[in-house]
Protein backbone atom coordinates (compact mmCIF):
# COMPACT_ATOMS: atom_id res chain seq x y z
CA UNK A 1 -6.36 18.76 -11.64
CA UNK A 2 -8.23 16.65 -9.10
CA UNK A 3 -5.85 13.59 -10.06
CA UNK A 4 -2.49 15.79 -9.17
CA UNK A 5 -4.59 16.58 -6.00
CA UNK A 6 -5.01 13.08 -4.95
CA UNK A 7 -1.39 12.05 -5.64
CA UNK A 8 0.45 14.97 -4.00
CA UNK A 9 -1.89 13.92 -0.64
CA UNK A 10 -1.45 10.14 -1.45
CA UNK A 11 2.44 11.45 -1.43
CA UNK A 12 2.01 13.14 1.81
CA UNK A 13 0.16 10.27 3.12
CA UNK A 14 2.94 7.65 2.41
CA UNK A 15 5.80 10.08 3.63
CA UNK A 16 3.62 10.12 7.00
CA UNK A 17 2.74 6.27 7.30
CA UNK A 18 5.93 4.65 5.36
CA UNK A 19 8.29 3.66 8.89
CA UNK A 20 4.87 2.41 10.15
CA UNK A 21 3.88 0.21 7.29
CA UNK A 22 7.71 -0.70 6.68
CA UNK A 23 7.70 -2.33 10.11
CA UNK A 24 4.94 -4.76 9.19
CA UNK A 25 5.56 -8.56 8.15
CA UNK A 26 5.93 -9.34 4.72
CA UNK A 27 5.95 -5.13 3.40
CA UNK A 28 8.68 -5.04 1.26
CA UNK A 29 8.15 -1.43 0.20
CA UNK A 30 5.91 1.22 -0.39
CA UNK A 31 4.83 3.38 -3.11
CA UNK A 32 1.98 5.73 -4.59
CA UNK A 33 0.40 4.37 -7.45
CA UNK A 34 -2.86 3.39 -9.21
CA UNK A 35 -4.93 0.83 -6.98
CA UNK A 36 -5.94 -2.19 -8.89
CA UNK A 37 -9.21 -4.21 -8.41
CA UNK A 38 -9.19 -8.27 -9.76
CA UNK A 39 -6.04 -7.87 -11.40
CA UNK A 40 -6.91 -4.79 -13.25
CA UNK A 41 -5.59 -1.24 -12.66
CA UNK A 42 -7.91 1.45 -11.30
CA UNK A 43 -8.22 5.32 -11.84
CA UNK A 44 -7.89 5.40 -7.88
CA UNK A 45 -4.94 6.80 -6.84
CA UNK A 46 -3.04 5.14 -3.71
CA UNK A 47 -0.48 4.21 -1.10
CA UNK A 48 0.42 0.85 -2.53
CA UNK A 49 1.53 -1.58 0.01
CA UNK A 50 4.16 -4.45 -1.76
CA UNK A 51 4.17 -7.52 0.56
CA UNK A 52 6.34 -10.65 -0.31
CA UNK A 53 3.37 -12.74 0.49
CA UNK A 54 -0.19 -11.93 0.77
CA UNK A 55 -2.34 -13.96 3.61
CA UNK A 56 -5.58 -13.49 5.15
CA UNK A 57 -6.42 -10.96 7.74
CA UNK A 58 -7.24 -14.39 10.08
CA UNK A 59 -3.94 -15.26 10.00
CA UNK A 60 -2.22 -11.74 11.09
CA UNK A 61 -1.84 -10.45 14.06
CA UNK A 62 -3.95 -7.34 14.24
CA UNK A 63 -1.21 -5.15 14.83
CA UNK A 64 -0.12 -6.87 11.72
CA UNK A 65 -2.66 -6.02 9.70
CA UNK A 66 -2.20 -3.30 6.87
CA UNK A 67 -5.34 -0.84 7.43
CA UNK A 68 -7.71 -0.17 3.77
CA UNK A 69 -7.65 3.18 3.82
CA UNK A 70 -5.45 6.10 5.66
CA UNK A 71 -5.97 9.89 6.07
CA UNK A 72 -9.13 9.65 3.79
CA UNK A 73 -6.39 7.82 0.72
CA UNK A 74 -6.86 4.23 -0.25
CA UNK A 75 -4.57 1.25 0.90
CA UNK A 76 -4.00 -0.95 -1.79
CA UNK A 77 -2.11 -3.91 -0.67
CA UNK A 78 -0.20 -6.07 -3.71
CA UNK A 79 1.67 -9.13 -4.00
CA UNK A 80 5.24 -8.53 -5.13
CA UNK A 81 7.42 -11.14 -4.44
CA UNK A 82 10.56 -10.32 -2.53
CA UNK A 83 13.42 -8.15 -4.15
CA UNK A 84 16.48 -8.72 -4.25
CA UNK A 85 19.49 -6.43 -5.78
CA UNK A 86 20.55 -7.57 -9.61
């Protein structure tokens, strides 16, 4: 029960935050999902951030930068690549 919990706020927070995060560089979408941690998936649910490339914080602008957590749900930022339609 606590796990639908956590994704219908996760849910809520991505509705809230998506334009925000969408205007970013390098976001290419947004989702709610399971974090992952070293390449391996987590039992955390959260907003998961898709960027075409992934670079240090040092070399964003800090308006740029994609926060870690929002509204108490984690940020988990992965790599994706860019899409494209098939």
């Amino acid at each position: 029960m606590a796990h639908e919990t956590d994704m219908a706020h996760a849910q809520a927070v991505q509705a809230k935050y998506e334009g925000m995060l969408l205007a970013k560089p390098n976001v290419v979408g947004v989702a709610v999902g399971m974090a992952t941690q070293g390449g391996r998936v987590t039992d955390e649910v959260a907003v998961v951030v898709m960027v075409s490339e992934k670079l240090p914080e040092a070399q964003l602008r800090a308006d740029d930068i994609i926060p870690r957590e929002l509204d108490g749900v984690r940020v988990d930022v992965q790599q994706t690549g860019t899409f494209s339609a098939g």
